[in-house]
PDB file of N, CA and C in Angstrom:
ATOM      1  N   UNK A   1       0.814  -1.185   0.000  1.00  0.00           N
ATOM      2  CA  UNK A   1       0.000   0.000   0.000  1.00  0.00           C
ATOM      3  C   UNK A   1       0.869   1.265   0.000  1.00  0.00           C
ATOM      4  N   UNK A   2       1.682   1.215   0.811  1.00  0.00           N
ATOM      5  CA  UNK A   2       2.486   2.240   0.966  1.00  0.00           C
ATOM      6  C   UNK A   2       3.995   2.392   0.063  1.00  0.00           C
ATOM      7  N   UNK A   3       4.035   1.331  -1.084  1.00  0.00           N
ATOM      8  CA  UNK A   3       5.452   1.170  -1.507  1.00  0.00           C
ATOM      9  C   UNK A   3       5.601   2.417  -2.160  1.00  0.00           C
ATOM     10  N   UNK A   4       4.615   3.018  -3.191  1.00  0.00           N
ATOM     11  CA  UNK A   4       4.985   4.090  -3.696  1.00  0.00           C
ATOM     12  C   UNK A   4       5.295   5.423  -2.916  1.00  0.00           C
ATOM     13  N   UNK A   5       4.805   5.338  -1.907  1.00  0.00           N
ATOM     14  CA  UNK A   5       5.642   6.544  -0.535  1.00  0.00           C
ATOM     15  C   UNK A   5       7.235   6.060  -0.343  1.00  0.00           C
ATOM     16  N   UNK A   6       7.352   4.805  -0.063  1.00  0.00           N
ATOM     17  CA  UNK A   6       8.848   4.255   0.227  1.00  0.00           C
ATOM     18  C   UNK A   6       9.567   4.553  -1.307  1.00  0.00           C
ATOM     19  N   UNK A   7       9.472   4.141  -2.669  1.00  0.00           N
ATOM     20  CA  UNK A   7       9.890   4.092  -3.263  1.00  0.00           C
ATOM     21  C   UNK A   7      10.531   5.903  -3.578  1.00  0.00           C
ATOM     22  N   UNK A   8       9.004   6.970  -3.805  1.00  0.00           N
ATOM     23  CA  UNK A   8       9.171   8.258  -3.874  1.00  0.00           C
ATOM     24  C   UNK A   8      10.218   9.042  -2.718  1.00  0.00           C
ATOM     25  N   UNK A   9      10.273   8.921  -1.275  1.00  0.00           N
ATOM     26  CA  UNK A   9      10.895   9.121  -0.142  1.00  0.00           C
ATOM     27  C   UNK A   9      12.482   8.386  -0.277  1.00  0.00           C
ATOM     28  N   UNK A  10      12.445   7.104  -1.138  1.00  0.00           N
ATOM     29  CA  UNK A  10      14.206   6.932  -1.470  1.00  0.00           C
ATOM     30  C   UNK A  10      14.685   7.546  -2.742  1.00  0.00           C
ATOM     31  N   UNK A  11      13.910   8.078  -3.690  1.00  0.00           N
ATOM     32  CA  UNK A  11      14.144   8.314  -4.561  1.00  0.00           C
ATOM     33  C   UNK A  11      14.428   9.926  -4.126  1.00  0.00           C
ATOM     34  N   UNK A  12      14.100  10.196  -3.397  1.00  0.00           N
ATOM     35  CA  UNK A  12      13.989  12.434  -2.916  1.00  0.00           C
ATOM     36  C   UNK A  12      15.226  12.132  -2.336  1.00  0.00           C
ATOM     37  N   UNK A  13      15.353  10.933  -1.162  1.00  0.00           N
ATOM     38  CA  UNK A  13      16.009  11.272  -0.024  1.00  0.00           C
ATOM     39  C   UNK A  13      17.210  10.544   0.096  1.00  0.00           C
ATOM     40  N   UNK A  14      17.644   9.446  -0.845  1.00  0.00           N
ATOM     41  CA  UNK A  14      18.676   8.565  -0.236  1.00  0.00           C
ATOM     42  C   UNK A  14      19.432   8.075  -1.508  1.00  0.00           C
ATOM     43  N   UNK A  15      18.642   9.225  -2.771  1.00  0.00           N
ATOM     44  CA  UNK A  15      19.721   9.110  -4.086  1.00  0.00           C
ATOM     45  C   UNK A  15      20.327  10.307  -4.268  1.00  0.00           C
ATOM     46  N   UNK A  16      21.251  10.534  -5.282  1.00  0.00           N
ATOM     47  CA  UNK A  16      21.645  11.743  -5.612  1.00  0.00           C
ATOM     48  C   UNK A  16      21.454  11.574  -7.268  1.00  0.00           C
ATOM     49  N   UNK A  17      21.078  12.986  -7.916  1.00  0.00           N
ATOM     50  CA  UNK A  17      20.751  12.713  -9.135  1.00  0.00           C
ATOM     51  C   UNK A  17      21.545  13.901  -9.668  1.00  0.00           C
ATOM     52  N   UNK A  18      22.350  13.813 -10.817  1.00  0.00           N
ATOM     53  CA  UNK A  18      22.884  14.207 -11.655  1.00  0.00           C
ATOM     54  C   UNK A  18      22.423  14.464 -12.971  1.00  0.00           C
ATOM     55  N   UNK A  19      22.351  15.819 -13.191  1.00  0.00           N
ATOM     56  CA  UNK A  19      20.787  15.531 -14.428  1.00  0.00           C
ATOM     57  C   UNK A  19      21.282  15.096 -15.833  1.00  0.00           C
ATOM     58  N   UNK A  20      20.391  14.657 -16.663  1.00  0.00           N
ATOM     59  CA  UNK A  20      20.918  14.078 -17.604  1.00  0.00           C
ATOM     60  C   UNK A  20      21.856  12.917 -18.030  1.00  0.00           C
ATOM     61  N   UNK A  21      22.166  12.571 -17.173  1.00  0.00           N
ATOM     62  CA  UNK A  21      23.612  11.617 -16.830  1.00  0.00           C
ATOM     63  C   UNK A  21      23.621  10.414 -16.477  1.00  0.00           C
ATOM     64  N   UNK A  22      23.529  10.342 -15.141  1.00  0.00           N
ATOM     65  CA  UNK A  22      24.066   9.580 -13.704  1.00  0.00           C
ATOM     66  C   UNK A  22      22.982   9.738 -12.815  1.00  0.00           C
ATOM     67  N   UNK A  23      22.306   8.540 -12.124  1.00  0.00           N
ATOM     68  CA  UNK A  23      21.522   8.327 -11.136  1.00  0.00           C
ATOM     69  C   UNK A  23      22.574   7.561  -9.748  1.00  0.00           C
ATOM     70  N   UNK A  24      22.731   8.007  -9.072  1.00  0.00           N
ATOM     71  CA  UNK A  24      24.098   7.079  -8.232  1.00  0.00           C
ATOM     72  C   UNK A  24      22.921   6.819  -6.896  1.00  0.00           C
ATOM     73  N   UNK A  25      22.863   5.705  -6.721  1.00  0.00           N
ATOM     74  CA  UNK A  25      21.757   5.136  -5.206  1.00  0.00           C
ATOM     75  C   UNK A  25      22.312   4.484  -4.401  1.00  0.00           C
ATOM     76  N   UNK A  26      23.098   5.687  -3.436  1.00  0.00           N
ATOM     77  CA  UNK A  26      24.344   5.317  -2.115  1.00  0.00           C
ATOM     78  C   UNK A  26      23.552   5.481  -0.735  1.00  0.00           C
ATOM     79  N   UNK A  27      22.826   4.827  -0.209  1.00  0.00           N
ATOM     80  CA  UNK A  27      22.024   5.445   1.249  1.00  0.00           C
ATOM     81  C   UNK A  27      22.759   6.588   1.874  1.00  0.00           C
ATOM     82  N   UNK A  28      24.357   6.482   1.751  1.00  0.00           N
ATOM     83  CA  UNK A  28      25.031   7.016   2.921  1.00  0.00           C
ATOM     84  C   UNK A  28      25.385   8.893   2.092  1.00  0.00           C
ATOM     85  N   UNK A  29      25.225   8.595   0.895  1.00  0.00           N
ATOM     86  CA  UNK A  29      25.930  10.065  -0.296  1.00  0.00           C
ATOM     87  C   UNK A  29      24.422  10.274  -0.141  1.00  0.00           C
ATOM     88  N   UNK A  30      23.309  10.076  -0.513  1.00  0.00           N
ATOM     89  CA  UNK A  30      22.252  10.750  -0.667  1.00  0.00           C
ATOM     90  C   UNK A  30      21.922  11.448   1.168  1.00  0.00           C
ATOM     91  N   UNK A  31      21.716  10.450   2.083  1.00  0.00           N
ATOM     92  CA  UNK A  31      22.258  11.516   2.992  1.00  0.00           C
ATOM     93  C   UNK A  31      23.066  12.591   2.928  1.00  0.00           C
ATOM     94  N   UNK A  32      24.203  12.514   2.906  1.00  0.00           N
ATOM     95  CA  UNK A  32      24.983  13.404   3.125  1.00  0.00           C
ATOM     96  C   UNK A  32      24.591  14.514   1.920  1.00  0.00           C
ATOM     97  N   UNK A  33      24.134  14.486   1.054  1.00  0.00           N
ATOM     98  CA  UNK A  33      23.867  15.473   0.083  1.00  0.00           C
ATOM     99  C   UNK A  33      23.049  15.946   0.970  1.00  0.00           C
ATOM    100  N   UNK A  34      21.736  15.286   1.027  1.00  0.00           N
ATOM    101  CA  UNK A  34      20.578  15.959   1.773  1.00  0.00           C
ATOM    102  C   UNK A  34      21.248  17.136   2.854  1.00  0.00           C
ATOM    103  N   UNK A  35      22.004  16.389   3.762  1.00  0.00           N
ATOM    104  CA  UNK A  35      22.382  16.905   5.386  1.00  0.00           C
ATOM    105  C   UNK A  35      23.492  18.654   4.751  1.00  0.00           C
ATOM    106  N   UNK A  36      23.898  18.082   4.034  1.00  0.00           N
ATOM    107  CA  UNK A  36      24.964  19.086   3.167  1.00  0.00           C
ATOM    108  C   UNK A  36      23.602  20.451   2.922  1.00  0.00           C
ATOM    109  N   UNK A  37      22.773  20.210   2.306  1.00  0.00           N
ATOM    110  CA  UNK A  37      21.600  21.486   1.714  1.00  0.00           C
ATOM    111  C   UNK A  37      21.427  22.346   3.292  1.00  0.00           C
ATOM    112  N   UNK A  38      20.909  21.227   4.157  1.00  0.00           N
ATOM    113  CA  UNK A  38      20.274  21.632   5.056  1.00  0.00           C
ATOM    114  C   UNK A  38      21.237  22.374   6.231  1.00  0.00           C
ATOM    115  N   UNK A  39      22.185  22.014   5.905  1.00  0.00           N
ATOM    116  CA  UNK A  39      23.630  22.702   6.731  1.00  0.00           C
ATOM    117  C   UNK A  39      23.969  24.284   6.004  1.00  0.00           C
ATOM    118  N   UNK A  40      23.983  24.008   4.639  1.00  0.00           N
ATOM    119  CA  UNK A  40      24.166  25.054   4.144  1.00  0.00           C
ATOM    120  C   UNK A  40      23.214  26.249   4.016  1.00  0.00           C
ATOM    121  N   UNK A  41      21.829  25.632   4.263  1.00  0.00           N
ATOM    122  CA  UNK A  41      20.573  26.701   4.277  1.00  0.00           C
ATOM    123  C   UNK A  41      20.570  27.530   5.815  1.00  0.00           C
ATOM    124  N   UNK A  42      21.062  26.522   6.996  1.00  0.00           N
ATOM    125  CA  UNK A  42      21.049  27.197   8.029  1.00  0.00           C
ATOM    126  C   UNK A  42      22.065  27.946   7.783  1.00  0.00           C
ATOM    127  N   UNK A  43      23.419  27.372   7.747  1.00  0.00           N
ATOM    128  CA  UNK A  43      24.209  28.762   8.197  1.00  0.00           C
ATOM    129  C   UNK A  43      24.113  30.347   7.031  1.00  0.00           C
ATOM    130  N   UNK A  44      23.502  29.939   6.179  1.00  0.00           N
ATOM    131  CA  UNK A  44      22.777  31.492   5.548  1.00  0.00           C
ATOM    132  C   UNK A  44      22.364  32.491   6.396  1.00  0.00           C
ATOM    133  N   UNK A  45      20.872  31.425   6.679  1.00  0.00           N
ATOM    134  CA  UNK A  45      19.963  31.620   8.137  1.00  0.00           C
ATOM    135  C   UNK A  45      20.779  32.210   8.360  1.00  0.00           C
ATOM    136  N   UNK A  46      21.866  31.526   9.569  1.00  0.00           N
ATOM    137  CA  UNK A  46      22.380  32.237  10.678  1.00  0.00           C
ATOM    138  C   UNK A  46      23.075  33.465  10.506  1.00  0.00           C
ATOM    139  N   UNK A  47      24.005  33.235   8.816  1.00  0.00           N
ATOM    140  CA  UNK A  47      24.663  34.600   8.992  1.00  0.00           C
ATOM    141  C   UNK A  47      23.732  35.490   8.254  1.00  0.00           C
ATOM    142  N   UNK A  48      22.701  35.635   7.770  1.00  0.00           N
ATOM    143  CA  UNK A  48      21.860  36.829   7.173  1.00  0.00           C
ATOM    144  C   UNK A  48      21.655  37.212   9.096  1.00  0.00           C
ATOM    145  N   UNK A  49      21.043  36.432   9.640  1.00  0.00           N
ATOM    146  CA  UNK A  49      20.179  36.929  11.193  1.00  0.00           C
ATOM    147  C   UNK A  49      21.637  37.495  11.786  1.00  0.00           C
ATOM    148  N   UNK A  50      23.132  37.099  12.022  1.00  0.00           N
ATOM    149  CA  UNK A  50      24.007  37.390  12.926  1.00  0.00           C
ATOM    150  C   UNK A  50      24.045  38.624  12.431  1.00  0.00           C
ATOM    151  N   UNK A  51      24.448  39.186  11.086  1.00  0.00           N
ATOM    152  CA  UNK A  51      24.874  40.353  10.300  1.00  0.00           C
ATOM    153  C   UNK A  51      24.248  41.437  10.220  1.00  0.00           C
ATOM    154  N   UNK A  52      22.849  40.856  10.171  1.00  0.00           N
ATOM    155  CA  UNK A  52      21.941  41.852  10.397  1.00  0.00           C
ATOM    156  C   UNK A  52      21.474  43.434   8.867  1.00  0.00           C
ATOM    157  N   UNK A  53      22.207  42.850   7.869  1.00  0.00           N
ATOM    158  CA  UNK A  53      22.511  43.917   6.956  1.00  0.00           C
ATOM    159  C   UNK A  53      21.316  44.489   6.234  1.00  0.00           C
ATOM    160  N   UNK A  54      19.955  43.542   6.661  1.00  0.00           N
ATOM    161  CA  UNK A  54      18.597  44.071   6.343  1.00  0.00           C
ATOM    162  C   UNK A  54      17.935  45.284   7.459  1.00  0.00           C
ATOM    163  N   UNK A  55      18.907  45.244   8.301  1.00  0.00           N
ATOM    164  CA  UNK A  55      18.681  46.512   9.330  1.00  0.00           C
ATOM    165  C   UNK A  55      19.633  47.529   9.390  1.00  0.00           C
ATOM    166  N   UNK A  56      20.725  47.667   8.731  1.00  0.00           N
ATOM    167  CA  UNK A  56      21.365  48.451   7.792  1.00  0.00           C
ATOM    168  C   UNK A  56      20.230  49.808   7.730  1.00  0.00           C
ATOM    169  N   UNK A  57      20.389  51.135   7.834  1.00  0.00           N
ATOM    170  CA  UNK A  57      19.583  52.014   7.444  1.00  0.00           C
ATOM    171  C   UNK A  57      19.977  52.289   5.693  1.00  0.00           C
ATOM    172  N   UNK A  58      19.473  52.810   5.195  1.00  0.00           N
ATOM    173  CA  UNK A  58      19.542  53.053   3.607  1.00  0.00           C
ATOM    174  C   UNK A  58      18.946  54.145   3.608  1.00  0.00           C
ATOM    175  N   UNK A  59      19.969  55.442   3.132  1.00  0.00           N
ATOM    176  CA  UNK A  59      19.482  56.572   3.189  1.00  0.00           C
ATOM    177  C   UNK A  59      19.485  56.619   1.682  1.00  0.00           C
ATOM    178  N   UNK A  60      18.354  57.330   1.107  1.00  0.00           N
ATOM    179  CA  UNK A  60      17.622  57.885  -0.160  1.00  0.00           C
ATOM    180  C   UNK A  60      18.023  59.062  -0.448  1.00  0.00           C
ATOM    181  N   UNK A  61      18.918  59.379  -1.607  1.00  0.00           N
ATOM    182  CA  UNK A  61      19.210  60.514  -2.184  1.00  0.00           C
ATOM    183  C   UNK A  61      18.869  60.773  -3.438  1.00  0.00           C
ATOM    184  N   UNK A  62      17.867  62.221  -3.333  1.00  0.00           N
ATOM    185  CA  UNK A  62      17.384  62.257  -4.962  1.00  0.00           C
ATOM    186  C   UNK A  62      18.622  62.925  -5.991  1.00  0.00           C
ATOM    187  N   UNK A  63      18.555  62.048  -7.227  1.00  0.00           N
ATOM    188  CA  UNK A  63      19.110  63.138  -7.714  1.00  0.00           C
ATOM    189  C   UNK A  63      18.283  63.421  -9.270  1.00  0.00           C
ATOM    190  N   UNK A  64      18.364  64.293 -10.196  1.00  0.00           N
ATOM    191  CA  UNK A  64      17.581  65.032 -11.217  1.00  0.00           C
ATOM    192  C   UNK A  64      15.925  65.209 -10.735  1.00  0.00           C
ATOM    193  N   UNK A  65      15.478  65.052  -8.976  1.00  0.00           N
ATOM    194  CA  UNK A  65      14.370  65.665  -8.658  1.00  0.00           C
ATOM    195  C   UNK A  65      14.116  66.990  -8.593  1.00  0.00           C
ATOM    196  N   UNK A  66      13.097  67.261  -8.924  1.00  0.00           N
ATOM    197  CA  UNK A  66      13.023  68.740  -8.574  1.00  0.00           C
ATOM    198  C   UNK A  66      11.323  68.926  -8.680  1.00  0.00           C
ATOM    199  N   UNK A  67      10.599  70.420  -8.088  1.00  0.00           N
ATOM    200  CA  UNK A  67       9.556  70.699  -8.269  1.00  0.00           C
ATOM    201  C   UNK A  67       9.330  72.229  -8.901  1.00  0.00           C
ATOM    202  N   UNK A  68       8.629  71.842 -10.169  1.00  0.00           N
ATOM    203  CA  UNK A  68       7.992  73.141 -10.738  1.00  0.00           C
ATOM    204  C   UNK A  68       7.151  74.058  -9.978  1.00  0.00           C
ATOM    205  N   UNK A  69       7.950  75.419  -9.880  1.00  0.00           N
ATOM    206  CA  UNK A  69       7.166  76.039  -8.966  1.00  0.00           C
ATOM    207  C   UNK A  69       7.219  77.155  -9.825  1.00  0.00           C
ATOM    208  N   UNK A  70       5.542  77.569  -9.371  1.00  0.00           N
ATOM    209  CA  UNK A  70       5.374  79.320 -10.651  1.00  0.00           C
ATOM    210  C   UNK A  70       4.713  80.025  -9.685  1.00  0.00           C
ATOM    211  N   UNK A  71       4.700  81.448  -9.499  1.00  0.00           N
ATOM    212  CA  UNK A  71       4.375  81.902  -9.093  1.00  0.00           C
ATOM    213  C   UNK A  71       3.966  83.629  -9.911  1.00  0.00           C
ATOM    214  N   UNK A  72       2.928  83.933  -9.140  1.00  0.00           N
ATOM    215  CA  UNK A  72       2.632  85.561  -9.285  1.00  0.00           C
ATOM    216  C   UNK A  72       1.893  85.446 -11.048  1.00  0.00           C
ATOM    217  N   UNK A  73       1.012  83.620 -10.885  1.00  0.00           N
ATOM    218  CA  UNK A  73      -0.178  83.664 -11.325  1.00  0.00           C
ATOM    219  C   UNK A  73      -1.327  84.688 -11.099  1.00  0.00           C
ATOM    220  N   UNK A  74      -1.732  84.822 -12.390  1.00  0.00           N
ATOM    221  CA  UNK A  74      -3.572  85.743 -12.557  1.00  0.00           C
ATOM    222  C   UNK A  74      -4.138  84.970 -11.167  1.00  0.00           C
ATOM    223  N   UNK A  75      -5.023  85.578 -10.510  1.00  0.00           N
ATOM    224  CA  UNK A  75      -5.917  84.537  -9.678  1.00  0.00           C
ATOM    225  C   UNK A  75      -5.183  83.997  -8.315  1.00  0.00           C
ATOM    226  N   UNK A  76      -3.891  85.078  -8.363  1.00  0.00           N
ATOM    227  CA  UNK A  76      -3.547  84.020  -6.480  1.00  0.00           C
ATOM    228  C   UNK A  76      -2.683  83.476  -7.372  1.00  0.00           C
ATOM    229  N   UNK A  77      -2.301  82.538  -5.919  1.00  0.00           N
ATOM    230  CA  UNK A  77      -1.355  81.745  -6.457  1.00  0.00           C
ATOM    231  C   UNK A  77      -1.376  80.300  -6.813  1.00  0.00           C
ATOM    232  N   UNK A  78      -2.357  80.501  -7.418  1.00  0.00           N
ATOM    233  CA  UNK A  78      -2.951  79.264  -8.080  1.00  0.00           C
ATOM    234  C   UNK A  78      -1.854  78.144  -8.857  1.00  0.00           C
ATOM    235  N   UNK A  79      -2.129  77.298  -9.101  1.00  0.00           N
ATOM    236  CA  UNK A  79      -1.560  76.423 -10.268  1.00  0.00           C
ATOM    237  C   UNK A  79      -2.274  75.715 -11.074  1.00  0.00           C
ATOM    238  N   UNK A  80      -3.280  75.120 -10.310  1.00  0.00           N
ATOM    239  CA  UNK A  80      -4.403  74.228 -11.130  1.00  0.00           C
ATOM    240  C   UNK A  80      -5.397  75.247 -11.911  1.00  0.00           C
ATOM    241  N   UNK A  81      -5.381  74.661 -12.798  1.00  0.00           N
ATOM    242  CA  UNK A  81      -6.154  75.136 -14.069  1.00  0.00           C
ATOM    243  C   UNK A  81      -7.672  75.014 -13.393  1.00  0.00           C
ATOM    244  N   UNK A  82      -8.440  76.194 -14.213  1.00  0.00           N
ATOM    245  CA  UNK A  82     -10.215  76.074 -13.678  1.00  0.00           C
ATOM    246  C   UNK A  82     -10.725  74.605 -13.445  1.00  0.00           C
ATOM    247  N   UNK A  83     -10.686  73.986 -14.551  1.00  0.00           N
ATOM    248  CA  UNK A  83     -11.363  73.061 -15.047  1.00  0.00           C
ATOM    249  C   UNK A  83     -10.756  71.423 -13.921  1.00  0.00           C
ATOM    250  N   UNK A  84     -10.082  71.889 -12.837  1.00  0.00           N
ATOM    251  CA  UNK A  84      -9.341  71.024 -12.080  1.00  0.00           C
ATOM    252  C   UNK A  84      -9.957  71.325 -10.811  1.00  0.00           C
ATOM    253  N   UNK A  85     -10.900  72.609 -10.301  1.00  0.00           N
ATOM    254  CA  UNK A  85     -10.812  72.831  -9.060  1.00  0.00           C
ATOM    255  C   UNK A  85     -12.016  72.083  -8.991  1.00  0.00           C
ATOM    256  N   UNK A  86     -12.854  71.515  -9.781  1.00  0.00           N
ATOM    257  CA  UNK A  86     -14.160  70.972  -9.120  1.00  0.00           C
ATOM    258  C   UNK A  86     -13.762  69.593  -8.945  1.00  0.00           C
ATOM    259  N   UNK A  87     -14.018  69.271  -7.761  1.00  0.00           N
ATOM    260  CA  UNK A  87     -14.322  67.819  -7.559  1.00  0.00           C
ATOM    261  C   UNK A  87     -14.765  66.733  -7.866  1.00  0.00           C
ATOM    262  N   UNK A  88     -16.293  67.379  -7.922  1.00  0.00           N
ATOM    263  CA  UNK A  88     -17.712  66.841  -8.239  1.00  0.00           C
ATOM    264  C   UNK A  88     -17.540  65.977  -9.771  1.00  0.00           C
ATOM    265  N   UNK A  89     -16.690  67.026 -10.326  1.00  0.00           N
ATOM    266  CA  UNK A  89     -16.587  66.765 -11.700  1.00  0.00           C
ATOM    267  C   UNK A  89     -16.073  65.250 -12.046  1.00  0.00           C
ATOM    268  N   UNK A  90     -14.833  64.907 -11.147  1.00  0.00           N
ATOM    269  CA  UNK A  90     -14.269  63.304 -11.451  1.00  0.00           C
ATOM    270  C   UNK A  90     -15.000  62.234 -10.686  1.00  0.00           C
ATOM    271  N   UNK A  91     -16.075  62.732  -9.978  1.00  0.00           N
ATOM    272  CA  UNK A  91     -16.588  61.539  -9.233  1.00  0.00           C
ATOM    273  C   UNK A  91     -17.492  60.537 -10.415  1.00  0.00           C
ATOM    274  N   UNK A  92     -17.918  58.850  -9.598  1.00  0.00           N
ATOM    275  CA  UNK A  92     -17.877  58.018 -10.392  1.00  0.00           C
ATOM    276  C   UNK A  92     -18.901  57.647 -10.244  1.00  0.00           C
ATOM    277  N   UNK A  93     -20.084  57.745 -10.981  1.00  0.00           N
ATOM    278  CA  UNK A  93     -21.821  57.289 -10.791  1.00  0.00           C
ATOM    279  C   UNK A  93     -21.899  56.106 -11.287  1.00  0.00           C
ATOM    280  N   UNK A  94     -22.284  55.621 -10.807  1.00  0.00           N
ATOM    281  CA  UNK A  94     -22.749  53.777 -11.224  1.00  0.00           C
ATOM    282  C   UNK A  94     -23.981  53.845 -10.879  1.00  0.00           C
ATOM    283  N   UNK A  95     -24.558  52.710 -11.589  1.00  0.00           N
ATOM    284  CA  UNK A  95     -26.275  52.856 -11.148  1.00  0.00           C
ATOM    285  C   UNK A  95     -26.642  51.358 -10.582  1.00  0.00           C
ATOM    286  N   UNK A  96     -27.400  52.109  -9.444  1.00  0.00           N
ATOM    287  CA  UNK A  96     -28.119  50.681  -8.675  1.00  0.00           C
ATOM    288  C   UNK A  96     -27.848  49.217  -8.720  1.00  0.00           C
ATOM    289  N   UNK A  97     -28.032  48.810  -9.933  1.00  0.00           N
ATOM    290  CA  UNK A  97     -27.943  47.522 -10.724  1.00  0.00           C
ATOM    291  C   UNK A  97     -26.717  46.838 -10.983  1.00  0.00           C
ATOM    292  N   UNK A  98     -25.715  47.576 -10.300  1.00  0.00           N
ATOM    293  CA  UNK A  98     -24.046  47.025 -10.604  1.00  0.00           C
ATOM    294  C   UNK A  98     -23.774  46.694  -9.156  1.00  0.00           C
ATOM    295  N   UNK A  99     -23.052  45.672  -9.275  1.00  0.00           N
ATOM    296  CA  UNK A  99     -22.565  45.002  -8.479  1.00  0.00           C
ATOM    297  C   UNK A  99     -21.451  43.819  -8.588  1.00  0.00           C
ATOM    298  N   UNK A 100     -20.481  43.837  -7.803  1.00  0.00           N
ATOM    299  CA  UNK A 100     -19.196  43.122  -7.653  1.00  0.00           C
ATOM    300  C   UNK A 100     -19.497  41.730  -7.455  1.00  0.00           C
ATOM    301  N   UNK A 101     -20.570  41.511  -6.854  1.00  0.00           N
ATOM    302  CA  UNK A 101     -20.326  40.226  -6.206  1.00  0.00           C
ATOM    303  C   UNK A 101     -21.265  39.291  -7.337  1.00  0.00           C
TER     304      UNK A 101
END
């Protein structure tokens, strides 16, 4: 019942596969490959967490920013054009009968 779990679980865990090539089925190398990943994923782990370099501050410097500024406009010191000061104007009417769900 269960062979295809045993068979799939030696085949993940207790071979090493070489693609295209070479299938090599050593109990003791497919361990050690395995134990090898899992050694090498922690001490990442450990040195990303010891180092800490994602808490590093990162200071932001603009450069070619700038802001258009005009002044001693008709009307104050306006910038937006008439046709911008109404609100009302961009709002979004849907009727009754619409619905998301």
């Amino acid at each position: 019942m269960f062979n295809g779990l045993l068979i799939f679980l030696a085949d993940e865990f207790l071979a090493l596969e070489l693609p295209r090539c070479l299938v090599i089925r050593n109990r003791r190398l497919g361990i050690l490959y395995k134990l090898l990943q899992l050694v090498c994923g922690a001490l990442c782990a450990v040195y990303f967490i010891y180092s800490g370099f994602f808490f590093k501050p990162n200071a932001v410097r603009p450069w070619g920013i700038s802001i258009w500024h005009e002044q001693g406009l008709s009307g104050g010191n306006k910038i937006a054009p008439a046709y911008c000061e109404d609100p009302a104007a961009y709002a979004h009417h849907q009727g009754n009968l619409f619905s998301y769900l």
